[in-house]
Protein backbone atom coordinates (compact mmCIF):
# COMPACT_ATOMS: atom_id res chain seq x y z
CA UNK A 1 93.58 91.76 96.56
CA UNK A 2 96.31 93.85 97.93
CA UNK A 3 97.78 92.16 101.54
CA UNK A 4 99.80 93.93 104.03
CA UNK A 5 102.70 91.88 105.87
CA UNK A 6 104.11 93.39 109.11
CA UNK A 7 106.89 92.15 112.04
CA UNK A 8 108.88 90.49 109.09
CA UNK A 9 112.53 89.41 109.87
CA UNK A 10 114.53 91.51 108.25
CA UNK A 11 116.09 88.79 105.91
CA UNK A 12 113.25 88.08 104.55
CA UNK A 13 112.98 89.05 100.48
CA UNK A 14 110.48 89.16 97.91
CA UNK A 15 110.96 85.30 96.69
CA UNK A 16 110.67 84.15 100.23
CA UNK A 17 107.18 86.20 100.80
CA UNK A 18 106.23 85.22 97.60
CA UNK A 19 106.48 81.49 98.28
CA UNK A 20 104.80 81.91 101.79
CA UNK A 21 101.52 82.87 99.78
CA UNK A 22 101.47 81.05 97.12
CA UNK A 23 100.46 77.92 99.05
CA UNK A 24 96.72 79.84 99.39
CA UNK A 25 96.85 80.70 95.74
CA UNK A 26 98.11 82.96 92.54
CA UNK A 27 100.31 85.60 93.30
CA UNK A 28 100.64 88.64 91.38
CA UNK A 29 103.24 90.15 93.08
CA UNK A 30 105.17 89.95 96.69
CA UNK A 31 107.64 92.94 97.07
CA UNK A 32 109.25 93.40 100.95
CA UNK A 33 109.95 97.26 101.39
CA UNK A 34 113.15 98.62 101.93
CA UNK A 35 114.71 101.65 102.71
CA UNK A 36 116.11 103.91 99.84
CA UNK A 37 119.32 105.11 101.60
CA UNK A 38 120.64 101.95 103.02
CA UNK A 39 118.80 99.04 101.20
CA UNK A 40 118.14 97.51 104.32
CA UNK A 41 114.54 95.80 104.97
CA UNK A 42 111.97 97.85 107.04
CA UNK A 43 110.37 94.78 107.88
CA UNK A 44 106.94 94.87 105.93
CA UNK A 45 105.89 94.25 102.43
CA UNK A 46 102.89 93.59 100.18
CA UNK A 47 101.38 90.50 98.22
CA UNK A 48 98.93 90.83 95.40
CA UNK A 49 96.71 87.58 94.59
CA UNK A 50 94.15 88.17 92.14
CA UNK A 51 91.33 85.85 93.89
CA UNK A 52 89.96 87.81 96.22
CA UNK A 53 89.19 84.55 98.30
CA UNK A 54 91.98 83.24 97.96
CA UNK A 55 93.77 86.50 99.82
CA UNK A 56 91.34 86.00 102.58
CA UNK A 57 92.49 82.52 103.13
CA UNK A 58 96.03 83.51 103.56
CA UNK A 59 95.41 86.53 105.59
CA UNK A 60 93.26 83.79 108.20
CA UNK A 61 95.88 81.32 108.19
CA UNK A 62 99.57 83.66 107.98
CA UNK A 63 98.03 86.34 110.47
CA UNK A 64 100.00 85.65 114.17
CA UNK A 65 102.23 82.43 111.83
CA UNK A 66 105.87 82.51 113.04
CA UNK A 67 107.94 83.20 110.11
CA UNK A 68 111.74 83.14 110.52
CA UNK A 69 110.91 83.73 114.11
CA UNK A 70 108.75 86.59 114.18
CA UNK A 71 105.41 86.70 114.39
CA UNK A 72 103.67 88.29 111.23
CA UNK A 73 100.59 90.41 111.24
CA UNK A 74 98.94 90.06 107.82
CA UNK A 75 95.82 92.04 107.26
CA UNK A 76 93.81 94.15 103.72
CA UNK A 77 95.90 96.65 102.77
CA UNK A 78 94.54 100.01 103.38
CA UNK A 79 94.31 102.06 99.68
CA UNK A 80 97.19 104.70 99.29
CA UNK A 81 96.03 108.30 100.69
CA UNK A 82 96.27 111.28 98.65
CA UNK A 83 99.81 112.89 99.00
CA UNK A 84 101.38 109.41 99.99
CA UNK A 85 102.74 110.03 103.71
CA UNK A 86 99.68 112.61 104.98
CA UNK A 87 100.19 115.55 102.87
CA UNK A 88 100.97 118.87 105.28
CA UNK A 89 104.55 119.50 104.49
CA UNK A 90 106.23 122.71 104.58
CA UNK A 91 107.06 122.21 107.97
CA UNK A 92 106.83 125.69 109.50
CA UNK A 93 106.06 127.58 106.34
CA UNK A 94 103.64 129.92 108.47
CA UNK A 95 105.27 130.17 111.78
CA UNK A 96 107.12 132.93 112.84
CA UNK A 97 110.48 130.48 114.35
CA UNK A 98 113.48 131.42 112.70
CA UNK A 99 114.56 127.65 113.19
């Protein structure tokens, strides 16, 4: 099961998130993501557990938990759309602006 963290403090990493889940169970993976220019946190980040009730558990019990201060919002992670940020592009490859 593939869990979605929000509202994380921004020093959180990967071990940290890790650890948080891995009192409800097996984790596959727990990566907080961060932005490509700077490095810096952007304050969410995903968990995989491979028991599917077990990743229920956690989101019941860490969704609203105060974690380094902040209160996180843990829900199912919604599958990855086509395209990756909503497709479109090209800006205004059809308009007639000049700018």
């Amino acid at each position: 099961m593939n869990i979605y963290v929000a509202n994380l403090n921004y020093k959180v990493q990967d071990e940290h998130l890790r650890e948080l889940f891995e009192e409800y169970g097996e984790v596959s993976s727990a990566k907080v993501i961060s932005d490509r220019e700077t490095g810096q946190s952007r304050g969410f980040g995903f968990v995989e557990m491979p028991d599917e009730n077990d990743g229920l558990t956690a989101i019941e019990e860490l969704d609203g938990a105060e974690v380094q201060g902040r209160a996180i919002k843990v829900n199912k992670a919604r599958p990855k759309t086509e395209g990756g940020n909503g497709g479109g592009g090209g800006g205004r490859r059809f308009s007639n602006q000049r700018y």
